[in-house]
PDB file of N, CA and C in Angstrom:
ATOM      1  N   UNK A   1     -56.176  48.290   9.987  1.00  0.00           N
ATOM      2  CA  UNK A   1     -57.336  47.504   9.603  1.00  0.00           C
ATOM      3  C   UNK A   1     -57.475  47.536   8.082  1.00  0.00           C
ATOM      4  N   UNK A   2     -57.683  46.333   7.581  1.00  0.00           N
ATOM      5  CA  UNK A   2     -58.061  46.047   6.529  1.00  0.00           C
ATOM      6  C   UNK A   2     -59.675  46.224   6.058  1.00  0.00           C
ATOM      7  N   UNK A   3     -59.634  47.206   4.461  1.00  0.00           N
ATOM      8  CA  UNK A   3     -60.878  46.780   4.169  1.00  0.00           C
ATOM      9  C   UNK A   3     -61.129  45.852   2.709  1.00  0.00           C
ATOM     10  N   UNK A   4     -62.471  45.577   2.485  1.00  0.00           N
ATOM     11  CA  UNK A   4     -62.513  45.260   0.767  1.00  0.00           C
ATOM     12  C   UNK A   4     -63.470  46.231   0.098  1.00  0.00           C
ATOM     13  N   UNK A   5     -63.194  46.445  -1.080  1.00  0.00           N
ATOM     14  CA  UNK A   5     -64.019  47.515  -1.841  1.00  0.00           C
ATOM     15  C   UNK A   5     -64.730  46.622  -2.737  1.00  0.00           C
ATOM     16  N   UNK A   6     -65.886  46.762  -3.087  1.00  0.00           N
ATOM     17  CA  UNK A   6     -66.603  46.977  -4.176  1.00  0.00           C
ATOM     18  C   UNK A   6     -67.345  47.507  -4.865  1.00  0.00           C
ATOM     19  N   UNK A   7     -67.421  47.346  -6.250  1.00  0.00           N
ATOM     20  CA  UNK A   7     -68.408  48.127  -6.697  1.00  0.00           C
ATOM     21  C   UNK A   7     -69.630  47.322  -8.059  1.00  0.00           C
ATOM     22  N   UNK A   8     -70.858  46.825  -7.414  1.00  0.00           N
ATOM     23  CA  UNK A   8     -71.970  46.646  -7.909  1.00  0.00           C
ATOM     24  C   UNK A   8     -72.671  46.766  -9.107  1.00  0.00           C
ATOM     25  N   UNK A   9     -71.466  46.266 -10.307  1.00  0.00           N
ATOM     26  CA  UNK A   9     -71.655  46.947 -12.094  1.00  0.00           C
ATOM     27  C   UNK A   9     -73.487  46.968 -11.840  1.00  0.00           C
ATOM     28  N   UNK A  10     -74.373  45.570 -11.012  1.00  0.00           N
ATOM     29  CA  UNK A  10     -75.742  46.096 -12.001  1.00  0.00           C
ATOM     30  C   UNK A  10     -76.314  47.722 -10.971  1.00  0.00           C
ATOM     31  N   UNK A  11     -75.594  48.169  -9.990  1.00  0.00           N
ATOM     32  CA  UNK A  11     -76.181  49.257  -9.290  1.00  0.00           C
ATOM     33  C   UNK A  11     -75.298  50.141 -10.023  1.00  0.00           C
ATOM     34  N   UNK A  12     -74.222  50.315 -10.161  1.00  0.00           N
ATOM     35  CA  UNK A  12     -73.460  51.446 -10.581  1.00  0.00           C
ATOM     36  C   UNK A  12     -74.190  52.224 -11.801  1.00  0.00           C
ATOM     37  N   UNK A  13     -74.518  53.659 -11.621  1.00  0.00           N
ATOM     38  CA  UNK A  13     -74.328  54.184 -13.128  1.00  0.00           C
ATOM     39  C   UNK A  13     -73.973  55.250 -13.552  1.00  0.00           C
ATOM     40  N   UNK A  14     -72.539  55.204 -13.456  1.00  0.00           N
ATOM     41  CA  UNK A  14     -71.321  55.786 -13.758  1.00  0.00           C
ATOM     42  C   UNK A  14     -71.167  57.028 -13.151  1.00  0.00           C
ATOM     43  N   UNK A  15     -71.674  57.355 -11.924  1.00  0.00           N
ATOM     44  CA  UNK A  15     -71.780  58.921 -11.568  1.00  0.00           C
ATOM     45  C   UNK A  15     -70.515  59.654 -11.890  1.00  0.00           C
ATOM     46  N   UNK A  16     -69.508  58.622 -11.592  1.00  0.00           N
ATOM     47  CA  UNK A  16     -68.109  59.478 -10.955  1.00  0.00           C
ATOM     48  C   UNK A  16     -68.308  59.641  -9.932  1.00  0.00           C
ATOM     49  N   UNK A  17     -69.138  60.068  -8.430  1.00  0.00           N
ATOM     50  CA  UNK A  17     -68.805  60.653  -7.629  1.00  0.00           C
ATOM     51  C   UNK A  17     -67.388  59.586  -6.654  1.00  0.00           C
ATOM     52  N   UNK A  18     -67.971  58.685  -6.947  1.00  0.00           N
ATOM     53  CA  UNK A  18     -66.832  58.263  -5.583  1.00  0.00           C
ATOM     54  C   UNK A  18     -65.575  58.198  -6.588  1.00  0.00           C
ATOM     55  N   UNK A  19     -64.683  58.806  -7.222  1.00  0.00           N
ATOM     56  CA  UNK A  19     -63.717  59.014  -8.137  1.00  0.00           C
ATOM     57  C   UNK A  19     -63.605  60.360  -7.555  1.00  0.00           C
ATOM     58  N   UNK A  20     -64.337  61.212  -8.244  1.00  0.00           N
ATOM     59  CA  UNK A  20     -64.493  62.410  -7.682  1.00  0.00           C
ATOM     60  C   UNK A  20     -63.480  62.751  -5.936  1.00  0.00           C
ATOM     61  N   UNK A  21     -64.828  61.770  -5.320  1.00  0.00           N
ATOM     62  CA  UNK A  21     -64.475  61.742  -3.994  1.00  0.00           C
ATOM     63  C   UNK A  21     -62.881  61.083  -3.504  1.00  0.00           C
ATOM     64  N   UNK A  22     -62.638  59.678  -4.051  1.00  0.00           N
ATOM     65  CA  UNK A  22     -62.026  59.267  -3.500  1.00  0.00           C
ATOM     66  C   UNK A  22     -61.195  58.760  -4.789  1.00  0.00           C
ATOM     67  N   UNK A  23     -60.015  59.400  -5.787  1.00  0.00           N
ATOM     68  CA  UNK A  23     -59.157  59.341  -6.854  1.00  0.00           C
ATOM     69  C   UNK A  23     -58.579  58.129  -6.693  1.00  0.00           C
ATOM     70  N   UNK A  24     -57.475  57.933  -4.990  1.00  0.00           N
ATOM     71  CA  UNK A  24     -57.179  57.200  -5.336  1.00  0.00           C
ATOM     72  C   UNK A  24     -57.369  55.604  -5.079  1.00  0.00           C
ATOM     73  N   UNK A  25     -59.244  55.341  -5.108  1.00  0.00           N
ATOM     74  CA  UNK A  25     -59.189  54.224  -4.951  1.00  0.00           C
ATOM     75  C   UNK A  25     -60.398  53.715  -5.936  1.00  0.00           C
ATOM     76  N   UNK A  26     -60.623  54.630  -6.643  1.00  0.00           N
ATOM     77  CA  UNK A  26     -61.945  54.586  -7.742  1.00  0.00           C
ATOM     78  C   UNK A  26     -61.401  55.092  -8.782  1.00  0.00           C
ATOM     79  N   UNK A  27     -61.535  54.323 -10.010  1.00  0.00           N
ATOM     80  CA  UNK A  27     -61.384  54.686 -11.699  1.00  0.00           C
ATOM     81  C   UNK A  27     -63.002  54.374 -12.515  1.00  0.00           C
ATOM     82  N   UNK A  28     -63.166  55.344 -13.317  1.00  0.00           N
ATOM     83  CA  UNK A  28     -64.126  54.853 -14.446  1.00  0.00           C
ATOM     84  C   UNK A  28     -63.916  54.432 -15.371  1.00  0.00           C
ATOM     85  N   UNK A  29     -64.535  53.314 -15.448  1.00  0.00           N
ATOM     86  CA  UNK A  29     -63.597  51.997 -17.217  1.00  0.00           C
ATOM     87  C   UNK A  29     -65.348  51.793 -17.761  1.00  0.00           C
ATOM     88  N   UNK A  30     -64.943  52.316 -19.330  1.00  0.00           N
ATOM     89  CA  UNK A  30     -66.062  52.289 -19.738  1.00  0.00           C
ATOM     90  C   UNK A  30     -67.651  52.652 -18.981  1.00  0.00           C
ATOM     91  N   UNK A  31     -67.401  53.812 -18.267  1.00  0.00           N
ATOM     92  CA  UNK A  31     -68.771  54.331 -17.872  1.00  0.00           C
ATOM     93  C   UNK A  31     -69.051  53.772 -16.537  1.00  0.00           C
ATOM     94  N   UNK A  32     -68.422  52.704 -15.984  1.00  0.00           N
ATOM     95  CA  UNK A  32     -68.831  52.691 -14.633  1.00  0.00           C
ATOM     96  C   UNK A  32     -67.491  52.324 -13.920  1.00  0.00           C
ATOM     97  N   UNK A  33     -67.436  53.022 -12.438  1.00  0.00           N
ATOM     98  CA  UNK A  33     -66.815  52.130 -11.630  1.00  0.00           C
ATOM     99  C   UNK A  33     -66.460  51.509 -11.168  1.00  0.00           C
ATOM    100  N   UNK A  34     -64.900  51.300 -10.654  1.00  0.00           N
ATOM    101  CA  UNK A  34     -63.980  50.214  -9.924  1.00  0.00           C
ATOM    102  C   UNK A  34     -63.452  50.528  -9.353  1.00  0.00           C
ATOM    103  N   UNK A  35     -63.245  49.913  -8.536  1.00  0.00           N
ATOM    104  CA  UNK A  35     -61.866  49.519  -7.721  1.00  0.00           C
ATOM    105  C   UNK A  35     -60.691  49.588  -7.976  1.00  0.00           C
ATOM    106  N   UNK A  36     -59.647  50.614  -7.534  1.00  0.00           N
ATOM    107  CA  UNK A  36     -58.655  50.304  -8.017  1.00  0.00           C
ATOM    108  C   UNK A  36     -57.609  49.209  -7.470  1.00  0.00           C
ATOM    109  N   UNK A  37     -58.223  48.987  -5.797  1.00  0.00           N
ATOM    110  CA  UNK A  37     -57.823  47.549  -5.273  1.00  0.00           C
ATOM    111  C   UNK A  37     -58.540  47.264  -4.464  1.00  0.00           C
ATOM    112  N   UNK A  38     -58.568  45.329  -4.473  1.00  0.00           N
ATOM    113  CA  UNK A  38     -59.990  45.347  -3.943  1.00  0.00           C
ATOM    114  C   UNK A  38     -59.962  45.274  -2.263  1.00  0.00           C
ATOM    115  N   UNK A  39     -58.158  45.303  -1.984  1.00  0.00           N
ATOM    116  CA  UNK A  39     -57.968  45.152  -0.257  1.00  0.00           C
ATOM    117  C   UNK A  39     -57.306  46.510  -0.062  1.00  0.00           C
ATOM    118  N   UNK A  40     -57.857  47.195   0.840  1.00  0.00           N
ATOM    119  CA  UNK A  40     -56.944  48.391   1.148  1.00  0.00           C
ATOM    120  C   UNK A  40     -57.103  48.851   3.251  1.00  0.00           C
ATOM    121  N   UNK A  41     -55.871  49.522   3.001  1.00  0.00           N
ATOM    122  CA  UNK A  41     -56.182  50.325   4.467  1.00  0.00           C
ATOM    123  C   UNK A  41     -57.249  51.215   4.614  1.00  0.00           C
ATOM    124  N   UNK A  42     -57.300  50.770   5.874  1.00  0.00           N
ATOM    125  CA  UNK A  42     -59.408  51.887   6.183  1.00  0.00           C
ATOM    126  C   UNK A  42     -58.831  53.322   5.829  1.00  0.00           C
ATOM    127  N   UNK A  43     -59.997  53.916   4.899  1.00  0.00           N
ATOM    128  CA  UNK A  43     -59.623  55.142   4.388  1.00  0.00           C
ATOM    129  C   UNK A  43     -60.963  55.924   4.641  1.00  0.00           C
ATOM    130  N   UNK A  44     -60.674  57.555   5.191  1.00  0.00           N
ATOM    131  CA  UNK A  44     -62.408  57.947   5.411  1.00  0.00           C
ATOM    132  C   UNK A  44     -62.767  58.149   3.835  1.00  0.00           C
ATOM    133  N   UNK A  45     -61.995  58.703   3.217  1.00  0.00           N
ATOM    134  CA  UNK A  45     -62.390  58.924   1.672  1.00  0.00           C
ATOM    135  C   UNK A  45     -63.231  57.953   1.553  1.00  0.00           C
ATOM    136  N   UNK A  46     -62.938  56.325   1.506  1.00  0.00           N
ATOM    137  CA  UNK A  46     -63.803  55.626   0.857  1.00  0.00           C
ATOM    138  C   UNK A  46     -64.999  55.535   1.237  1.00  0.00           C
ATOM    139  N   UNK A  47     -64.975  55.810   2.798  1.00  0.00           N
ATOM    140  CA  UNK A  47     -66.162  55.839   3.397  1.00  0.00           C
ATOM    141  C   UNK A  47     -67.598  57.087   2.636  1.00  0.00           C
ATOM    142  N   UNK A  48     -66.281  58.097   2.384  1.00  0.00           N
ATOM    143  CA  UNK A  48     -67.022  59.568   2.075  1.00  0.00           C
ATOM    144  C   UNK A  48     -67.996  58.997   0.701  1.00  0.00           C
ATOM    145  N   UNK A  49     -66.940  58.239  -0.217  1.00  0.00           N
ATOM    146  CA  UNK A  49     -67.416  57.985  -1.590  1.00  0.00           C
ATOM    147  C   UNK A  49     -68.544  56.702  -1.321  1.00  0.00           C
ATOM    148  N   UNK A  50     -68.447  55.751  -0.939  1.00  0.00           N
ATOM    149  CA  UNK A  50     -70.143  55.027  -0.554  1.00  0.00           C
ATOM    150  C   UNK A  50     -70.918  55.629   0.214  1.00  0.00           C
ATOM    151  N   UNK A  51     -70.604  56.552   0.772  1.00  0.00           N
ATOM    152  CA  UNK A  51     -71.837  57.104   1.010  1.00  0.00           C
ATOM    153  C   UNK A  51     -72.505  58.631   0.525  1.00  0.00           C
ATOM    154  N   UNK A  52     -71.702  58.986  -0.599  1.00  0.00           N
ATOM    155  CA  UNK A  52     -71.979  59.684  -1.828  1.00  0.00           C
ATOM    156  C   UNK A  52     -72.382  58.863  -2.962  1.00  0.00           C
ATOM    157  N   UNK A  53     -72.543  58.377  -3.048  1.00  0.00           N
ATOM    158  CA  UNK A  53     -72.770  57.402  -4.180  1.00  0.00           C
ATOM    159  C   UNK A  53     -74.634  57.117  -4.301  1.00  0.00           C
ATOM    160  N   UNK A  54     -74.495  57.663  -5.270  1.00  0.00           N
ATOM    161  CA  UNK A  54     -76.420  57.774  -5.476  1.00  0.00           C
ATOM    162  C   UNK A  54     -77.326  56.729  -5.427  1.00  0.00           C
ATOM    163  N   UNK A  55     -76.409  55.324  -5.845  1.00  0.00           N
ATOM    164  CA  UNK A  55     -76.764  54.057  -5.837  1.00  0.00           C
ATOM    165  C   UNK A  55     -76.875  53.370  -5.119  1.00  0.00           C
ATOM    166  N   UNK A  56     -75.814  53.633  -4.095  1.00  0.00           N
ATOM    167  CA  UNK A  56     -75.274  52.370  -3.078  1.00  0.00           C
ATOM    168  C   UNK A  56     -75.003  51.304  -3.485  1.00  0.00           C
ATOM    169  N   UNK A  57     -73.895  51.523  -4.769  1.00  0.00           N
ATOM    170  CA  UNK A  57     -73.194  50.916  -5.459  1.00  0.00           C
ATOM    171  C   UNK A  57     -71.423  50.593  -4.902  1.00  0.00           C
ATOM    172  N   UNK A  58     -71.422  51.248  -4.430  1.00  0.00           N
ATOM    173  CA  UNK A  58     -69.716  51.257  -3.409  1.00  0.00           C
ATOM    174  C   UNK A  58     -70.440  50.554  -1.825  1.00  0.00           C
ATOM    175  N   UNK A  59     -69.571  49.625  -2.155  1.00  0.00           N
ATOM    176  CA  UNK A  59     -69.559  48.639  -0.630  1.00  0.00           C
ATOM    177  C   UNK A  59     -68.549  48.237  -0.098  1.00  0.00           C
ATOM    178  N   UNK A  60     -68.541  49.000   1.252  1.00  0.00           N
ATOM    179  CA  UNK A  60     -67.103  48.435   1.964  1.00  0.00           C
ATOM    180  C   UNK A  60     -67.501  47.496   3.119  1.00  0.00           C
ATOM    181  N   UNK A  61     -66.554  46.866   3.160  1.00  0.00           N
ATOM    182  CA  UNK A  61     -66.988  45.745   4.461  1.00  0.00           C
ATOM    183  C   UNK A  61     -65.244  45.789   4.488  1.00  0.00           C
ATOM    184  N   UNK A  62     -65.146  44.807   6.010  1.00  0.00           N
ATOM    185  CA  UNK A  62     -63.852  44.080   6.498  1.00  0.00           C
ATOM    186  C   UNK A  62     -63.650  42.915   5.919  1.00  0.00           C
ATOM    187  N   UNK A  63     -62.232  43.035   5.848  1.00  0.00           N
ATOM    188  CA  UNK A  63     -61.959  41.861   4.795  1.00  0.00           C
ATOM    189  C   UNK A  63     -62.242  40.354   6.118  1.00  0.00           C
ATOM    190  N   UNK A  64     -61.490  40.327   7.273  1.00  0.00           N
ATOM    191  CA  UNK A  64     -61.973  39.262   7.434  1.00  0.00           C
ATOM    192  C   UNK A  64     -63.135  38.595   8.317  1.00  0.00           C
ATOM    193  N   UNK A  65     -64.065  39.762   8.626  1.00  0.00           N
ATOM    194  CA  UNK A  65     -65.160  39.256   8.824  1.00  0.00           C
ATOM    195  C   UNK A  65     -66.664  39.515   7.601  1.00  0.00           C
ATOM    196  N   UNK A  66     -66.287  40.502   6.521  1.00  0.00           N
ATOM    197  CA  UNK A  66     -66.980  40.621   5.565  1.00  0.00           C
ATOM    198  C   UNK A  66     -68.488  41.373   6.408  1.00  0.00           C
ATOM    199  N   UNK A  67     -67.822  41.828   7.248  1.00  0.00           N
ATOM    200  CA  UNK A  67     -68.953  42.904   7.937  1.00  0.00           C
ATOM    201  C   UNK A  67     -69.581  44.327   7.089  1.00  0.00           C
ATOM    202  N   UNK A  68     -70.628  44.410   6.656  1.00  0.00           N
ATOM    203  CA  UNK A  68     -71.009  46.017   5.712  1.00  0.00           C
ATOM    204  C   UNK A  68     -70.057  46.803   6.857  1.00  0.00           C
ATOM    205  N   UNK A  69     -69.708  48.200   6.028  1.00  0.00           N
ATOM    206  CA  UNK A  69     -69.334  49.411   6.708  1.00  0.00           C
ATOM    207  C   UNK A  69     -69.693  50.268   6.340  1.00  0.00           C
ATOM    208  N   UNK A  70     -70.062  49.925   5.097  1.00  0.00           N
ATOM    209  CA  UNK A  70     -70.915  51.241   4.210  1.00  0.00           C
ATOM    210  C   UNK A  70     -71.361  50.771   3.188  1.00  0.00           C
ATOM    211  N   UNK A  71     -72.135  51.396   2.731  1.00  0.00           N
ATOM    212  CA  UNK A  71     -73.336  52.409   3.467  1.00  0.00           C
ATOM    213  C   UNK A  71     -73.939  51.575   4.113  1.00  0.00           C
ATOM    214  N   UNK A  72     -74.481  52.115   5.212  1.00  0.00           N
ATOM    215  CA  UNK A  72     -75.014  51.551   6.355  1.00  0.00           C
ATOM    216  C   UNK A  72     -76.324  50.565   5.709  1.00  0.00           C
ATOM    217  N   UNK A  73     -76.494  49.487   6.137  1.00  0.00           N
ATOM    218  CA  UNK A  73     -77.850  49.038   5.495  1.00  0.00           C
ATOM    219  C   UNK A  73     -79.304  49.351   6.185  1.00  0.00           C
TER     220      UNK A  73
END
């Protein structure tokens, strides 16, 4: 299963944690978070890192129904 990542520049502010959490699918560029791709295989890490994320700035959904997966709304 496919997911998509994002991350919410006006929610983000710069925790690091989902980097922290999840290296290899989060980088910090200039103070806030990204993606390091925006389609990937379901990973619990990423799951771990949106829902560490102080903001609820990391959003995963399915790529082809664009369903939330996290954080839960």
């Amino acid at each position: 299963m496919e997911w998509r990542l994002h991350v919410d520049p006006t929610r983000c502010i710069g925790s690091g944690i989902c980097a922290g959490v999840a290296p290899g699918h989060f980088v910090l560029v200039d103070g806030l978070s990204r993606p390091l791709a925006e389609r990937i295989l379901a990973a619990d890490a990423v799951l771990d890192a949106a829902d560490s994320c102080p903001m609820e700035a990391v959003i995963v959904s399915e790529v082809d129904t664009l369903r939330r997966i996290a954080p839960e709304e």
